[in-house]
C-alpha atoms as a PDB file:
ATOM      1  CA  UNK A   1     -72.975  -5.262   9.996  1.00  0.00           C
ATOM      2  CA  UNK A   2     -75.420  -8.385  11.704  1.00  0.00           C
ATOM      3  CA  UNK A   3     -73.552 -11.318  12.315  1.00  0.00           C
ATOM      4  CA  UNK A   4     -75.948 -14.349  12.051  1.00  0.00           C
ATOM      5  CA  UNK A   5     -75.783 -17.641  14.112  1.00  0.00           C
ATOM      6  CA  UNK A   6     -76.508 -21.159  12.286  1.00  0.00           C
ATOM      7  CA  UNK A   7     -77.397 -23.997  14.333  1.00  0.00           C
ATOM      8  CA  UNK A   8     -77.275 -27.268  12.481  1.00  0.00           C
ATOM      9  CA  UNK A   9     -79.956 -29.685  13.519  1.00  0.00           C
ATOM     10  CA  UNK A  10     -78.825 -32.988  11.718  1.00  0.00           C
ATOM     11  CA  UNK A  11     -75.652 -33.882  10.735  1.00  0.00           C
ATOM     12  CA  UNK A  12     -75.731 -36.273   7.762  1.00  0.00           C
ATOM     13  CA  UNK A  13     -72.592 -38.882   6.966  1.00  0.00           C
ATOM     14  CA  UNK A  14     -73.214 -39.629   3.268  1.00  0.00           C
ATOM     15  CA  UNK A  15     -72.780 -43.369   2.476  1.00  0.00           C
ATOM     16  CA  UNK A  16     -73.125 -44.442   5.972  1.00  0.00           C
ATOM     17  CA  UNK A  17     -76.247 -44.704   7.865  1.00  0.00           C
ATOM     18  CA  UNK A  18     -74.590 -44.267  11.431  1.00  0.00           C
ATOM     19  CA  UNK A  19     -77.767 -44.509  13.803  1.00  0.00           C
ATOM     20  CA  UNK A  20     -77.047 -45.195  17.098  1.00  0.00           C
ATOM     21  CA  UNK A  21     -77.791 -47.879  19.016  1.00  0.00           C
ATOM     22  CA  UNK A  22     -80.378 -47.519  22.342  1.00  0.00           C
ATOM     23  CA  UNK A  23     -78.589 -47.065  25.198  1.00  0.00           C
ATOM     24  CA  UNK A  24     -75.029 -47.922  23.198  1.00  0.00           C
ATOM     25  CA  UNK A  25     -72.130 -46.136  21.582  1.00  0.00           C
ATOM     26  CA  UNK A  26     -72.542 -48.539  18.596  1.00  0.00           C
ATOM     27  CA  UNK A  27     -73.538 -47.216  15.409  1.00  0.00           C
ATOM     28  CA  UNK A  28     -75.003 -49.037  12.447  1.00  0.00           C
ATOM     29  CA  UNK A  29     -72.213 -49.700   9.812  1.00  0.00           C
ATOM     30  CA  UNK A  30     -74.837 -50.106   7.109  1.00  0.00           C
ATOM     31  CA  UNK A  31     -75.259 -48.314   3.798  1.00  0.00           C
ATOM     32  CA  UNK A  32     -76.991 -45.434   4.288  1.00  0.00           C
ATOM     33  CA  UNK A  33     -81.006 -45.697   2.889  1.00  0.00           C
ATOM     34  CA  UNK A  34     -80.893 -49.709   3.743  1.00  0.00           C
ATOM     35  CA  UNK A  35     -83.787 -51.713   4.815  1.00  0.00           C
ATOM     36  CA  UNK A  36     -83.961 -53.887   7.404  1.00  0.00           C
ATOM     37  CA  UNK A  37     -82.822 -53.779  10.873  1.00  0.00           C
ATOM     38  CA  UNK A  38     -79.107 -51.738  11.974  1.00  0.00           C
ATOM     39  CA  UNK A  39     -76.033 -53.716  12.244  1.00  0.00           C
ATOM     40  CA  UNK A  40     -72.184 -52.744  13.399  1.00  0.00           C
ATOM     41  CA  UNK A  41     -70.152 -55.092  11.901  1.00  0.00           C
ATOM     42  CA  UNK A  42     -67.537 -54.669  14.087  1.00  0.00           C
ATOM     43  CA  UNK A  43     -68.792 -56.042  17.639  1.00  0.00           C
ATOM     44  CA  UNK A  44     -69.637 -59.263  19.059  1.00  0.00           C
ATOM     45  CA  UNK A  45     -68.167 -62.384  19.480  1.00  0.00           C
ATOM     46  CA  UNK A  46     -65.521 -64.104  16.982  1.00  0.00           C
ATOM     47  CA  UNK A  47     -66.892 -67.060  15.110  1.00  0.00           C
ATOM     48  CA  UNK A  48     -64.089 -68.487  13.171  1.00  0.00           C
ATOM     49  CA  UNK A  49     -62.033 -66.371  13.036  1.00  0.00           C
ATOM     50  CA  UNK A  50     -64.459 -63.390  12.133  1.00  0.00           C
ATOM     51  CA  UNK A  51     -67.118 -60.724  14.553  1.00  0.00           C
ATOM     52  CA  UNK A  52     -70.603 -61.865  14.092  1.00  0.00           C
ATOM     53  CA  UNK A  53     -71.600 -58.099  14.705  1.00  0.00           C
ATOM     54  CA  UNK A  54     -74.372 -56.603  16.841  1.00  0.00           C
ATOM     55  CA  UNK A  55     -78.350 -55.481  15.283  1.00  0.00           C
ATOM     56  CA  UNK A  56     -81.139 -53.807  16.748  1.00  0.00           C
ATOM     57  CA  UNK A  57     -84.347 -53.217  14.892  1.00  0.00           C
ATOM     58  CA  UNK A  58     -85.473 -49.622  13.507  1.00  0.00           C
ATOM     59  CA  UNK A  59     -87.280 -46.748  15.545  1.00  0.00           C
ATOM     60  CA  UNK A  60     -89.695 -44.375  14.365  1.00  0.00           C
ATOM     61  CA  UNK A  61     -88.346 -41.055  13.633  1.00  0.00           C
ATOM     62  CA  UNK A  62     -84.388 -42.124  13.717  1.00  0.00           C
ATOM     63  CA  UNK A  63     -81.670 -39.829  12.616  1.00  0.00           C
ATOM     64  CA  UNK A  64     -78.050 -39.731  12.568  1.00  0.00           C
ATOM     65  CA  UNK A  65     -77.989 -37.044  15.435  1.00  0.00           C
ATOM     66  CA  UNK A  66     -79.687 -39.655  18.336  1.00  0.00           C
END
């Protein structure tokens, strides 16, 4: 009997879009499909009373495995 190996290449979080920031562990907290630029919601400084967040712009190419 063979045994076969699968290697997954991409790893998709359904709902969430979960790219990584450059050169951060932050991951955009976004819907996945949006437009726009990335954001984490949950980062940054508190203005009243609430995180501003963090956003970066897009890269060609992106996926959720980066």
């Amino acid at each position: 009997m063979s045994t076969q190996r699968t290697t997954l290449q991409h790893v998709q979080i359904p709902g969430t879009c979960f790219i990584r920031q450059p050169e951060s562990t932050l991951r955009c907290t976004l819907s996945a499909g949006h437009g726009g630029e990335h954001r984490h919601f949950y980062s940054g400084p508190l203005r009243g009373g609430f995180r501003v967040g963090t956003s970066w712009p897009r890269r060609a190419r992106e996926s959720q495995a980066d």
